[in-house]
Protein backbone atom coordinates (compact mmCIF):
# COMPACT_ATOMS: atom_id res chain seq x y z
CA UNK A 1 -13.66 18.76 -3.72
CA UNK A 2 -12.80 21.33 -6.27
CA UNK A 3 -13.19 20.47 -9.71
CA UNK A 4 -9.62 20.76 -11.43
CA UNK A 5 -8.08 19.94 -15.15
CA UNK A 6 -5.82 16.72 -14.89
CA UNK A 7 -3.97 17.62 -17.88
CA UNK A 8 -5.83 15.25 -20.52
CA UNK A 9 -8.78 17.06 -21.12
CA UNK A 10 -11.13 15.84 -18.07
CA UNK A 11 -12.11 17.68 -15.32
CA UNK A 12 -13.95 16.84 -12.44
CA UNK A 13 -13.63 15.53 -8.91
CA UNK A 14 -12.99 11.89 -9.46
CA UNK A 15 -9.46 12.80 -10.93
CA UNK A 16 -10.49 11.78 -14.75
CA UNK A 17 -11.40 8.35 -13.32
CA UNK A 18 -14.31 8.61 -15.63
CA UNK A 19 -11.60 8.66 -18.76
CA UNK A 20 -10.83 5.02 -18.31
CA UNK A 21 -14.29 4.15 -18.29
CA UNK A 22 -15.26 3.89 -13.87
CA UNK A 23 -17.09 5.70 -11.79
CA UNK A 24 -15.39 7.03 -8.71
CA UNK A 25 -16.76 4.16 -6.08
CA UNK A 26 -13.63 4.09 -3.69
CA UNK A 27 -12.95 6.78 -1.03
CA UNK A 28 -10.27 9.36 -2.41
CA UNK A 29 -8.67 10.16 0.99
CA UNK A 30 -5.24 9.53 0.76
CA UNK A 31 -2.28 12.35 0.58
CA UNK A 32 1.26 12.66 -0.47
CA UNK A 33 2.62 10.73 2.73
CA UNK A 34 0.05 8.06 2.53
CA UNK A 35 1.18 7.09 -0.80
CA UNK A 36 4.87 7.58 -0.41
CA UNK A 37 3.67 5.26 2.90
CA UNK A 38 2.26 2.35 1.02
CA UNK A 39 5.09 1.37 -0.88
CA UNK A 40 7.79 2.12 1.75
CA UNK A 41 5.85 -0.38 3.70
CA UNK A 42 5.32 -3.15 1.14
CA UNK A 43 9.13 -3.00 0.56
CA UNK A 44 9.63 -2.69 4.23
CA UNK A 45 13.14 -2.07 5.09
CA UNK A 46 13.19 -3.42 8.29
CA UNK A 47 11.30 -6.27 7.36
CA UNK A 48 13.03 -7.53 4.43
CA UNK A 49 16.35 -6.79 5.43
CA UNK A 50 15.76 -8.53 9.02
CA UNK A 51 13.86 -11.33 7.48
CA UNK A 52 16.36 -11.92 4.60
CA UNK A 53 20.14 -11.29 5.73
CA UNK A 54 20.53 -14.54 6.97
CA UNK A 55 20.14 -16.16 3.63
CA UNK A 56 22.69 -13.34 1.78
CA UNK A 57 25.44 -13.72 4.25
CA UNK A 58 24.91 -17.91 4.20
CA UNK A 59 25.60 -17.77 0.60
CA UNK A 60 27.54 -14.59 -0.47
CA UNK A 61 29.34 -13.87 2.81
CA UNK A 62 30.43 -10.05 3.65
CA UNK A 63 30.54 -9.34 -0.17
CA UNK A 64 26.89 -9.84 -0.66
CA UNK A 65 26.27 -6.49 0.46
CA UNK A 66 27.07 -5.15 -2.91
CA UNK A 67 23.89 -7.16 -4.60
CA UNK A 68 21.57 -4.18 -2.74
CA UNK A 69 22.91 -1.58 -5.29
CA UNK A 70 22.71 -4.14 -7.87
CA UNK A 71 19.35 -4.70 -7.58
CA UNK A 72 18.43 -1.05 -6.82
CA UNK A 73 20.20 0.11 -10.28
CA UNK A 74 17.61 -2.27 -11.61
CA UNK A 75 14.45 -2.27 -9.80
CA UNK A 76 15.46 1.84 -10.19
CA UNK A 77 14.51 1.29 -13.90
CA UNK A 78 11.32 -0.38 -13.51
CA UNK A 79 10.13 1.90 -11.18
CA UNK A 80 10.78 4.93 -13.56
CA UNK A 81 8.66 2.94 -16.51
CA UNK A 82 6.00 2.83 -13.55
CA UNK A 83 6.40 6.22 -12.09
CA UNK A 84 5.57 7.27 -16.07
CA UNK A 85 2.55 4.65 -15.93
CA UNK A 86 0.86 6.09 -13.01
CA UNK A 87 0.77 9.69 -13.98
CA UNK A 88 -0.97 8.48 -17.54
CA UNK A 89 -3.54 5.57 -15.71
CA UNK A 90 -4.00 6.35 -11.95
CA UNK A 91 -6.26 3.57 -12.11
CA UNK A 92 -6.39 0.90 -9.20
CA UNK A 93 -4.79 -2.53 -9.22
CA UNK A 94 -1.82 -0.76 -11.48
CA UNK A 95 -0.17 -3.86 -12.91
CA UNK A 96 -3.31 -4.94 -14.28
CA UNK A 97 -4.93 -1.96 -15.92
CA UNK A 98 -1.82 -0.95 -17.29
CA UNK A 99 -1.18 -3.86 -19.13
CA UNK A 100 -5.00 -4.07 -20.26
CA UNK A 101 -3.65 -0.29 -21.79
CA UNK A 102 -0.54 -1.87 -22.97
CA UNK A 103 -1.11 -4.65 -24.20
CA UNK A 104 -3.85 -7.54 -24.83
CA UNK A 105 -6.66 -8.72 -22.85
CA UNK A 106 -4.92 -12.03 -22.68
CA UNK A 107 -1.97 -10.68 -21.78
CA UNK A 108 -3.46 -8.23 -18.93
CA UNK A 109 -5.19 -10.80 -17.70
CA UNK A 110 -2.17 -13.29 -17.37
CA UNK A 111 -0.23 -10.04 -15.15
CA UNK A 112 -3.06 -10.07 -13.38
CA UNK A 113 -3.89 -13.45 -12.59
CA UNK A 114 0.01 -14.09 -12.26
CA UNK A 115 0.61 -10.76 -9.74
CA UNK A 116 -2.97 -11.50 -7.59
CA UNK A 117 -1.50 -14.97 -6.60
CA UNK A 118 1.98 -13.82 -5.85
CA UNK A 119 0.43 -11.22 -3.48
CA UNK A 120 -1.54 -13.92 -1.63
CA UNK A 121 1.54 -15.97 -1.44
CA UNK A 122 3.62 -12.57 -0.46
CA UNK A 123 1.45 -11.96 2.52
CA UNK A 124 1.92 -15.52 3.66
CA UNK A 125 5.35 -14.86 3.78
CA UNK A 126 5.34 -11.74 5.52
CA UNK A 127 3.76 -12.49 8.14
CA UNK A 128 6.24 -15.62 8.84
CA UNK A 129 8.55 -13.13 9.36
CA UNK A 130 6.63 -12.35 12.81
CA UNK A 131 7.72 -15.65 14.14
CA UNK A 132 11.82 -14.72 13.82
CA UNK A 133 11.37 -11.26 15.73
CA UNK A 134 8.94 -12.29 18.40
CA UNK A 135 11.31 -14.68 20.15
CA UNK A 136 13.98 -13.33 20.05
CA UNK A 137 12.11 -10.18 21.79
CA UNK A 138 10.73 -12.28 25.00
CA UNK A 139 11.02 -16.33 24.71
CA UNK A 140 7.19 -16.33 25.76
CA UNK A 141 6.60 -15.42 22.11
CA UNK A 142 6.88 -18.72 20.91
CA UNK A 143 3.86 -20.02 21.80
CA UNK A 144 4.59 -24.07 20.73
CA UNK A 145 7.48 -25.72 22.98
CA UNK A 146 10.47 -24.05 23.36
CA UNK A 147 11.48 -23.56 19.72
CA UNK A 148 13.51 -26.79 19.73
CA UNK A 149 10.77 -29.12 18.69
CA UNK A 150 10.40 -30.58 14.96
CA UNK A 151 7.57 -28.73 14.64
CA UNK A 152 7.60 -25.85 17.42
CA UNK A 153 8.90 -23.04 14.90
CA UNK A 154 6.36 -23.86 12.00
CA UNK A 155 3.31 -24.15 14.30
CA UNK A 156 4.33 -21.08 16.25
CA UNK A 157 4.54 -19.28 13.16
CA UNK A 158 1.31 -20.33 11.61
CA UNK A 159 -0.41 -19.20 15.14
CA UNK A 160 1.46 -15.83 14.55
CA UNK A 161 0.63 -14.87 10.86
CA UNK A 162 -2.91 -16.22 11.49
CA UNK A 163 -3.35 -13.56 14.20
CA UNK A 164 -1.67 -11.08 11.93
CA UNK A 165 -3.86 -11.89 9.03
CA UNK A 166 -6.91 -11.80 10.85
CA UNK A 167 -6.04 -8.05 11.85
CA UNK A 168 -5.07 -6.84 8.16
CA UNK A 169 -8.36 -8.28 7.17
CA UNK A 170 -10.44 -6.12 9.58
CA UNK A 171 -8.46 -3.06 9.10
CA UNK A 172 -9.02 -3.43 4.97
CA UNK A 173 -12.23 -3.97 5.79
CA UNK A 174 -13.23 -1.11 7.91
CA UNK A 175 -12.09 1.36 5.44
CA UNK A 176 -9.17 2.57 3.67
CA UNK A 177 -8.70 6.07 6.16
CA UNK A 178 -7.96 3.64 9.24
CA UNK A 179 -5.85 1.53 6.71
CA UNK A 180 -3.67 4.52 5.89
CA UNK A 181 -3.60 5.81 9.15
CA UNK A 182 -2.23 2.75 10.90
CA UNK A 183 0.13 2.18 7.64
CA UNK A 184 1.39 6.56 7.66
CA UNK A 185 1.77 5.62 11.61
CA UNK A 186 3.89 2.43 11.30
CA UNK A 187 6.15 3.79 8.73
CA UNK A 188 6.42 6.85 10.21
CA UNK A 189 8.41 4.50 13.01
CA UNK A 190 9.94 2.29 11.06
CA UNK A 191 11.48 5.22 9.16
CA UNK A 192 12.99 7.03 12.32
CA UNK A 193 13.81 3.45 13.72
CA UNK A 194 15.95 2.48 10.68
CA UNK A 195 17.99 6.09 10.20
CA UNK A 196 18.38 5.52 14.10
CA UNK A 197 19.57 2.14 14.05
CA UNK A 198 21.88 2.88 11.17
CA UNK A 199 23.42 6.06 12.67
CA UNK A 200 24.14 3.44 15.89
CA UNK A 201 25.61 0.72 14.23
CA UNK A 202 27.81 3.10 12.21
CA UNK A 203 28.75 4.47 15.23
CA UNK A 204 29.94 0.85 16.34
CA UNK A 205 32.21 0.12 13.59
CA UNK A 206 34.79 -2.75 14.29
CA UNK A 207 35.36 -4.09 10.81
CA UNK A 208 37.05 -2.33 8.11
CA UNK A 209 35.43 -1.47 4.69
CA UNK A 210 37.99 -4.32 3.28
CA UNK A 211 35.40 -6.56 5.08
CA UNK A 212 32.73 -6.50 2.21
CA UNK A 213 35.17 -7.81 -0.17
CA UNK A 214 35.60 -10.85 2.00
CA UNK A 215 33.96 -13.83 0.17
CA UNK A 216 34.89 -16.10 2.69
CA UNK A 217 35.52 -18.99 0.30
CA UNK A 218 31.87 -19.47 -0.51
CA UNK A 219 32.34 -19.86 -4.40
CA UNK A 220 34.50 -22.78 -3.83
CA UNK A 221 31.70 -25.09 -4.16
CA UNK A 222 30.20 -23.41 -7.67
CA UNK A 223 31.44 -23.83 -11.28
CA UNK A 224 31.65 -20.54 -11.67
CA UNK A 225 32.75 -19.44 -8.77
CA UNK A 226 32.09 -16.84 -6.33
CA UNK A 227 29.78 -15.39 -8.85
CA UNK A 228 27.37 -18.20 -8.81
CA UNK A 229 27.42 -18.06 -4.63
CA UNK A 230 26.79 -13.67 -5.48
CA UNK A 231 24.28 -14.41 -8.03
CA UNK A 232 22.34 -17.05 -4.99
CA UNK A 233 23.00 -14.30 -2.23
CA UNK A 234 21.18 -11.54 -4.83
CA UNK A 235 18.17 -12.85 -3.85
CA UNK A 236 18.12 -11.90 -0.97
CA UNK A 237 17.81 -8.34 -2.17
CA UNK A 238 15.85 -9.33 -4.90
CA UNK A 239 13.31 -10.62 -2.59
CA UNK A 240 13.04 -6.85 -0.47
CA UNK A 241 12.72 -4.63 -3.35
CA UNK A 242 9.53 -4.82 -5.17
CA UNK A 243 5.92 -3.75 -4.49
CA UNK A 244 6.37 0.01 -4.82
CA UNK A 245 3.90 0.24 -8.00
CA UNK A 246 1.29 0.15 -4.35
CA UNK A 247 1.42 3.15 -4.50
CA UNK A 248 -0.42 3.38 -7.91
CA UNK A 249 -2.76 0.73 -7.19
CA UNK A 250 -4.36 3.44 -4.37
CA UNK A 251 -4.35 5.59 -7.45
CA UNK A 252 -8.52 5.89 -6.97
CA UNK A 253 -7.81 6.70 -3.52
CA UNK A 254 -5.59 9.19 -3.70
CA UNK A 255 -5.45 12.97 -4.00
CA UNK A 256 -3.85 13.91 -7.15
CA UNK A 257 -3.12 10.69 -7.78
CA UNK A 258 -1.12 11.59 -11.49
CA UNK A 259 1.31 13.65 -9.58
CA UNK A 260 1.24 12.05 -6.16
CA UNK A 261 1.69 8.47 -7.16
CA UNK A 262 4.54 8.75 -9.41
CA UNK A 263 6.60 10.88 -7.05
CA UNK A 264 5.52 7.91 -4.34
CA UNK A 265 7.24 5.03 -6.39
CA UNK A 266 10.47 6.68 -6.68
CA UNK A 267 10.69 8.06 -3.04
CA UNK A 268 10.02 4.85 -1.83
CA UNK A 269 12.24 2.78 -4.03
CA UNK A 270 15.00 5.57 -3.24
CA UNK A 271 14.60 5.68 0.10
CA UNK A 272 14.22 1.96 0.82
CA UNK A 273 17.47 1.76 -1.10
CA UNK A 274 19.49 4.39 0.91
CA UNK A 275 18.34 3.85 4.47
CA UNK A 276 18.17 -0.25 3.93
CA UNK A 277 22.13 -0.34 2.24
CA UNK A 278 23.07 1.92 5.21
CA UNK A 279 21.45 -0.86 7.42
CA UNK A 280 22.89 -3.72 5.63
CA UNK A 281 26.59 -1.91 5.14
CA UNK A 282 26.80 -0.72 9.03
CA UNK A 283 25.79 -4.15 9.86
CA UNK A 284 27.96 -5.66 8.81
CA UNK A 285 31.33 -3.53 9.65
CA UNK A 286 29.86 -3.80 13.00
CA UNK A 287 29.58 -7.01 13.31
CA UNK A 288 31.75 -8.62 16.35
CA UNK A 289 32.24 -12.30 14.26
CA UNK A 290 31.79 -12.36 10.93
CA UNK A 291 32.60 -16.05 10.93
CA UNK A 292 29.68 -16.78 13.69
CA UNK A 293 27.64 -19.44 12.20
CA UNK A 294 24.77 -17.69 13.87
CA UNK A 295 24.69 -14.97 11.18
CA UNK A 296 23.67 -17.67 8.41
CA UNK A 297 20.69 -18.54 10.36
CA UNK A 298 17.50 -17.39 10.98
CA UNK A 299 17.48 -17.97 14.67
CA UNK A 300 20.48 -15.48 14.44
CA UNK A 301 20.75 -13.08 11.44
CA UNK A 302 21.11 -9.12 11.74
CA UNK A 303 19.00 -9.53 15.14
CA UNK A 304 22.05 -11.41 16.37
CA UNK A 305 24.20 -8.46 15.20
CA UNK A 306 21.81 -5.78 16.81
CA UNK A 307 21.77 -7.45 20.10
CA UNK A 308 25.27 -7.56 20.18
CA UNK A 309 26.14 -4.50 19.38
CA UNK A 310 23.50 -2.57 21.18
CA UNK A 311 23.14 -4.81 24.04
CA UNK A 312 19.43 -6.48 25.33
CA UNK A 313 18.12 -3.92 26.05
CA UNK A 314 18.00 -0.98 23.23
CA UNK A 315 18.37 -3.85 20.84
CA UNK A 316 15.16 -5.21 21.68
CA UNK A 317 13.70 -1.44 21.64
CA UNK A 318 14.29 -1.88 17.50
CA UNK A 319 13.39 -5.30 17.78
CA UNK A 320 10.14 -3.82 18.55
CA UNK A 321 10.17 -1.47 15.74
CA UNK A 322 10.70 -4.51 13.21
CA UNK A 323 7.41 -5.89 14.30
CA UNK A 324 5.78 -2.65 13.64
CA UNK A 325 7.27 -2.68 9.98
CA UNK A 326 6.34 -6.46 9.67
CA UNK A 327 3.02 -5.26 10.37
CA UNK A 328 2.33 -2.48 8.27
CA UNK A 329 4.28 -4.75 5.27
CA UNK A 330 1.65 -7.01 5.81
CA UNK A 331 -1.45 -4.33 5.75
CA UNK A 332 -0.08 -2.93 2.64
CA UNK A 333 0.42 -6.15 0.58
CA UNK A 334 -2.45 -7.26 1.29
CA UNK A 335 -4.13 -3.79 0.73
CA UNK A 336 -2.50 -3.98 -2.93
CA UNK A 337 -3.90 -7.51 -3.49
CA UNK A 338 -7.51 -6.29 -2.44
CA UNK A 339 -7.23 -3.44 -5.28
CA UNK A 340 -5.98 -5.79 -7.75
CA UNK A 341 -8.48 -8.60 -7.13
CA UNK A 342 -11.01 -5.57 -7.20
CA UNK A 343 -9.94 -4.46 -10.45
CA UNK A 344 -10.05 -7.54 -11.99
CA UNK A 345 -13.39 -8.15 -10.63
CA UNK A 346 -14.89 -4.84 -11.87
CA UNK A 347 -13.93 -5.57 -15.37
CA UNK A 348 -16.25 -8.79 -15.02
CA UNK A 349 -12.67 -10.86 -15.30
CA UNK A 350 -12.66 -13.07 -12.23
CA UNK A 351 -15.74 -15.37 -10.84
CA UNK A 352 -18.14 -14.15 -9.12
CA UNK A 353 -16.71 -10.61 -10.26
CA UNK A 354 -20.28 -8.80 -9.15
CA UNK A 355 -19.58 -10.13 -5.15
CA UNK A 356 -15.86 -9.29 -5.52
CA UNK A 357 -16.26 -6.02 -6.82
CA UNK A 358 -19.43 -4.58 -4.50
CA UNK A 359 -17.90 -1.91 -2.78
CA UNK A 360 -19.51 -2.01 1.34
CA UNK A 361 -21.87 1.30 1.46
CA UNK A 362 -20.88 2.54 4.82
CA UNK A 363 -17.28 1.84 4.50
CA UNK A 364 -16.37 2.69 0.72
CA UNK A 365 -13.91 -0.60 0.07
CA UNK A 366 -13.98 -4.19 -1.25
CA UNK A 367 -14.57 -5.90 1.70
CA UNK A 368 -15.32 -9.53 -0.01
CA UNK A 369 -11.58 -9.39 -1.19
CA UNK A 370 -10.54 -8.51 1.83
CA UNK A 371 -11.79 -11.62 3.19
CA UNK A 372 -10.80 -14.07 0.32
CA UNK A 373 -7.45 -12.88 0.44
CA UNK A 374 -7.24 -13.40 4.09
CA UNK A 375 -8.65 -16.74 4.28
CA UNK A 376 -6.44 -17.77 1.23
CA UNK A 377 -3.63 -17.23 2.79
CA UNK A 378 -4.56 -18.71 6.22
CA UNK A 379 -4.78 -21.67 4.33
CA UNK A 380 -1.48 -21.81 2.64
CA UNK A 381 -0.11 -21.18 6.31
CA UNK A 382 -0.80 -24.12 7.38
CA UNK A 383 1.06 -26.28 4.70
CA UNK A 384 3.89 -24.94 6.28
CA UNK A 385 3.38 -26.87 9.34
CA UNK A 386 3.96 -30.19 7.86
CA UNK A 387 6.40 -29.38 4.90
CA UNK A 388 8.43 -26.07 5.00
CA UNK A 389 10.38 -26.88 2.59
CA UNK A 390 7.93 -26.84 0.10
CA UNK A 391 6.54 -23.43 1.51
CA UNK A 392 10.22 -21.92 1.26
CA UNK A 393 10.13 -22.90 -2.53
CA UNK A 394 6.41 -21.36 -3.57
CA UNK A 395 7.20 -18.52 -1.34
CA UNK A 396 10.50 -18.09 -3.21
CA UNK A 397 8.37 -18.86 -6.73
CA UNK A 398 5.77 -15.77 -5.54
CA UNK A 399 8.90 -13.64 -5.68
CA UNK A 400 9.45 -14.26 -9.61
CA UNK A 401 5.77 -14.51 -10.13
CA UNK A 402 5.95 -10.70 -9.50
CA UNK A 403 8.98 -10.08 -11.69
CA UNK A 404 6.99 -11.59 -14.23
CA UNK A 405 4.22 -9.24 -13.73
CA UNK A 406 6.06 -6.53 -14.30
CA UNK A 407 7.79 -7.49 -17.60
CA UNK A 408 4.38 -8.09 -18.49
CA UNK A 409 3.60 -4.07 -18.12
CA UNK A 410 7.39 -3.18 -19.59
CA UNK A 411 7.33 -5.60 -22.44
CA UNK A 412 4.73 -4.23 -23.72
CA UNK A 413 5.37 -0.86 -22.86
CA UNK A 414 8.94 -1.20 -25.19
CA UNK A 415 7.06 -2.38 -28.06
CA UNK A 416 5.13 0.63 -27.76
CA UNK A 417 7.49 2.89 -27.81
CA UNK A 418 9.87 0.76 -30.21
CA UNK A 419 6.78 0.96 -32.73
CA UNK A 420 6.74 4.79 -32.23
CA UNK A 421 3.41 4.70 -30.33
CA UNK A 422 4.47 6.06 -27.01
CA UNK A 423 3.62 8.35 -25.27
CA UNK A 424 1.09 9.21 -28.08
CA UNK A 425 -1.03 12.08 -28.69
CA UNK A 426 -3.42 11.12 -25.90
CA UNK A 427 -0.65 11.40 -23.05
CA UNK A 428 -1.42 14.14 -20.37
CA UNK A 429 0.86 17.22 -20.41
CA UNK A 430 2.67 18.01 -17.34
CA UNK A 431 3.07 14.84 -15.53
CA UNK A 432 6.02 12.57 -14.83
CA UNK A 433 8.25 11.69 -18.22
CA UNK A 434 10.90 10.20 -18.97
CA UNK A 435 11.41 11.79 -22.39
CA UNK A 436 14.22 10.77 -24.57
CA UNK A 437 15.65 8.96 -21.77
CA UNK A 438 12.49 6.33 -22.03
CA UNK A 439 13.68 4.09 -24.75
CA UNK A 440 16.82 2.58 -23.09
CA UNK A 441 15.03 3.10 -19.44
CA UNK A 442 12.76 0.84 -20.55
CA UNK A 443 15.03 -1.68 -22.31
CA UNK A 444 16.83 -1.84 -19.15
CA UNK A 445 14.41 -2.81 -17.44
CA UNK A 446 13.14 -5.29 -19.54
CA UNK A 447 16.59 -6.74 -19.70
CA UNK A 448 16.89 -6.49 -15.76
CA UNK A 449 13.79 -7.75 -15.16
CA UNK A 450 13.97 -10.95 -17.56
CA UNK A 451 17.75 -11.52 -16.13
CA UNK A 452 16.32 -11.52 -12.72
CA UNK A 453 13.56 -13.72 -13.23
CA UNK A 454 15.57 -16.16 -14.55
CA UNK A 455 18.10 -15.87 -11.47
CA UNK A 456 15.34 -16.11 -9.18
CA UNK A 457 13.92 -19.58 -11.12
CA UNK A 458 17.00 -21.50 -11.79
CA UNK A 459 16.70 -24.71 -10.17
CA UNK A 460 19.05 -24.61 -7.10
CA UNK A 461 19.09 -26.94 -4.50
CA UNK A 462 20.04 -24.22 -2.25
CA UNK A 463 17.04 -22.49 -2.79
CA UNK A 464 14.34 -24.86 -3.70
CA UNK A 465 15.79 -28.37 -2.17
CA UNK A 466 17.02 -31.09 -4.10
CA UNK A 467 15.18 -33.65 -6.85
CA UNK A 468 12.42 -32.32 -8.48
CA UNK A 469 11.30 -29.89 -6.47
CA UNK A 470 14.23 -28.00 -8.20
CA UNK A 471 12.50 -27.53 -10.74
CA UNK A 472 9.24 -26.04 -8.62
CA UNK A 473 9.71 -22.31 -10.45
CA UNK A 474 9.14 -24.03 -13.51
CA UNK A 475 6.19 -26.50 -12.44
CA UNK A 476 4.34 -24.05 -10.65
CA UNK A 477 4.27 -21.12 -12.14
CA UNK A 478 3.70 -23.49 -15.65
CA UNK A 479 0.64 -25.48 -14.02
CA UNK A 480 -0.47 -21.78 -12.67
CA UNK A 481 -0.51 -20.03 -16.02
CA UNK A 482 -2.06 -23.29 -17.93
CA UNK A 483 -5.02 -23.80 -15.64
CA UNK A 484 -5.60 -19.65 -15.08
CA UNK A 485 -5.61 -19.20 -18.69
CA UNK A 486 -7.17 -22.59 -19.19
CA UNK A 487 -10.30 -20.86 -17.70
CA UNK A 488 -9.96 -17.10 -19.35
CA UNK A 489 -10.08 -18.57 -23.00
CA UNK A 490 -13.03 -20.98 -22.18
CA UNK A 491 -14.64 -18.61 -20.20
CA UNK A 492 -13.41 -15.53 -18.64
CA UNK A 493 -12.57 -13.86 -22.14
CA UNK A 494 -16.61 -14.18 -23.29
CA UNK A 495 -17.77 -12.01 -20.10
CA UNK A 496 -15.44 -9.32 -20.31
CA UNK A 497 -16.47 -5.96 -19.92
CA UNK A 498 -17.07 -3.01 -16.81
CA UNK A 499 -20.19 -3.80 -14.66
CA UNK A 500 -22.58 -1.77 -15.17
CA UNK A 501 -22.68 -0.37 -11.30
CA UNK A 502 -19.11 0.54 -12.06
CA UNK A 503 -19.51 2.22 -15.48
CA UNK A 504 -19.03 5.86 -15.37
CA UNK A 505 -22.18 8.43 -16.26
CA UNK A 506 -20.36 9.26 -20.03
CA UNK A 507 -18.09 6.98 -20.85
CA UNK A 508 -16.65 5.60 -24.10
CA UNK A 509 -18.23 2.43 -25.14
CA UNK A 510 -15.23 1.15 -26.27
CA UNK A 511 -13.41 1.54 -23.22
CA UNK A 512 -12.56 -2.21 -21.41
């Protein structure tokens, strides 16, 4: 590869990689698409909107529609702080480093920590998401009973995401080209699959646009009305749009990565936004009963509505296509997780940091994460057999977990700039900015973020069951950060520091 400037003073071929402190140890093979692919497919339209509609409609009714711009106007502003971010530090496992360049080292640390776990969590959840398509494609696919058992969903499931766990491991494994082949394929498919299905279903209209102003009475039951049922039915677009900052965390990987990766977090976010509302909207007005229970379940959902409208057979043609986009979802999330635990392990801030970080010869990629990941979530699987309510309410807490991560990046980031300190005279020159326009970008999204979090924690019996397990936003995540940081101050903090098979040739000795 041609040596070029990266616009802050560094040439060479490992994209200034040697700035931060690293050598270039990963395989930089990934182009514009690739990028732009790994964070369309952690957000996964199909998958999240498929997975998730179910629990809108239950709670906000036709109206909830209009929490996917909501969300979208906020996630838009986060993703602009980040875009910014990963033009200045295209440095793997983004949340993480950029923090560490923030920030503290207690507090990059803590958005690490905090974001690795959601991710393992995250991937146990997407790959549930297998067991709600499959079924409904051929009945065969449920492979315990016939789906009417106790226990028949929850097992079927776990034999499901196992299988699809098992694959993402050997595919992050083998190397990051077949990784971002098989990820540039799927959404390559789920892309034409979801402009296709939208253009169908719009072309099936029944309802009229009055339709998504119907509440249908839901706020009855809330003291404050229909906007406590809206503010419930939010998360189910709250829960789609995140992980687009995976782009970033392939920053190492990729080709250009300073302007590559921050054009690849806003085309994805944008894109997931448009083609997903048009999804959501057409759904909806084309829906032949919006008073069918079946649409507030999970057995029933948007499938239900695709079925019907497009009949067995093309229906379960996109049926297909949603287990495509459940599977590349999965690949990339846990792809992201792998880069973060790898980052964290390079910087000596994890155990056994020297394993996790030893990048497979033949291969160029962490496989040891690969595996702990996978395994780790296997094993939270399998809790969901016996009590799925309690998996419901961590997976729901993993959600908010990542929130959390990221107002640990824009936090930071506003005190920065607040204190006059950003961009600084270090910044490169012709990348992504956001100019004057960063100051109340960035307060936005520090205000949308925190608002959100809190939304997404409130104890709700609709959401987390009733009693104290309410309260499990609060319990969890507390007992998380207490015993993660429990070991980084007695421990972790003390070790600290790049590996020395990791260090770049020059580098500044003061670099973390």
């Amino acid at each position: 590869m041609t040596a070029t400037q990266d616009g802050s003073g560094t040439t060479g071929s490992d994209h200034g990689l040697s700035e931060f402190g690293y050598s270039q140890s990963l395989e930089r093979s990934i182009g514009k698409f690739a990028s732009f692919a790994a964070g369309v497919s952690y957000i996964s339209i199909l998958t999240g909107t498929f997975q998730l509609f179910y629990f809108g409609f239950k709670f906000g009714g036709p109206a909830y529609w209009w929490s996917w711009p909501m969300v979208f106007v906020g996630q838009l502003m986060v993703a602009l702080c980040f875009a910014e971010l990963a033009g200045r530090y295209p440095v793997a496992g983004s949340v993480y480093n950029w923090s560490k360049r923030l920030g503290s080292q207690t507090t990059a640390w803590l958005a690490g920590w905090i974001m690795f776990t959601a991710s393992v969590v995250t991937l146990t959840a997407v790959v549930l998401a297998y067991q709600i398509t499959l079924p409904q494609i051929w009945s065969g696919f449920q492979l315990v009973g016939d789906g009417t058992g106790p226990t028949d969903f929850a097992v079927s499931a776990v034999i499901w995401g196992a299988i699809l766990i098992t694959f993402t491991t050997a595919v992050n494994a083998f190397g990051v080209k077949l990784m971002s082949r098989i990820n540039s394929s799927g959404v390559f498919i789920e892309l034409i699959a979801a402009v296709l299905l939208a253009v169908l279903l719009a072309v099936n209209i029944v309802n009229p646009p009055t339709v998504l102003v119907d509440t249908q009475n839901l706020g009855s039951g809330h003291s404050m009305g229909y906007l406590g049922a809206f503010l419930i039915a939010a998360l189910a677009s709250g829960y789609v749009m995140y992980g687009f900052d995976t782009a970033s965390s392939l920053g190492e990987e990729t080709v250009d990565p300073r302007r590559t990766a921050p054009r690849a977090i806003l085309r994805a976010v944008i894109a997931s936004f448009i083609i997903g509302g048009a999804i959501l909207l057409f759904g909806i007005l084309a829906a032949r009963d919006l008073t069918d229970p079946q649409l507030s379940s999970s057995s029933g959902g948007l499938q239900l509505i695709v079925l019907q409208v497009l009949g067995s057979g093309l229906g379960k043609v996109f049926l297909v296509c949603i287990v495509v986009a459940i599977t590349v979802c999965a690949l990339a999330v846990h792809t992201a997780g792998i880069r973060l635990m790898f980052a964290m392990a390079r910087d000596n801030a994890l155990p056994a940091g020297a394993r996790l970080a030893r990048i497979d010869p033949k291969h160029k990629t962490p496989v040891v994460p690969a595996v702990v990941i996978g395994l780790a979530s296997v094993l939270i699987l399998v809790v969901n057999i016996g009590s799925p309510e309690i998996f419901t309410a961590v997976t729901s807490v993993a959600v908010i977990m990542i929130y959390l991560a990221y107002l640990l990046v824009t936090v930071p980031m506003l005190r920065k700039r607040l204190r006059g300190e950003w961009p600084g005279e270090d910044a490169p020159t012709g990348y992504f900015s956001l100019g004057k326009l960063g100051l109340p970008v960035n307060i936005l999204a520090v205000l949308w973020g925190a608002g959100m979090a809190l939304n997404l924690a409130w104890p709700r019996a609709e959401v987390y069951g009733g009693g104290l397990l309410s309260w499990v936003a609060f319990l969890f995540i507390g007992a998380l950060v207490v015993l993660g940081l429990a070991w980084y101050l007695l421990r972790g903090r003390h070790q600290l520091g790049c590996l020395p098979e990791h260090m770049a040739a020059k580098m500044d000795r003061e670099a973390p």
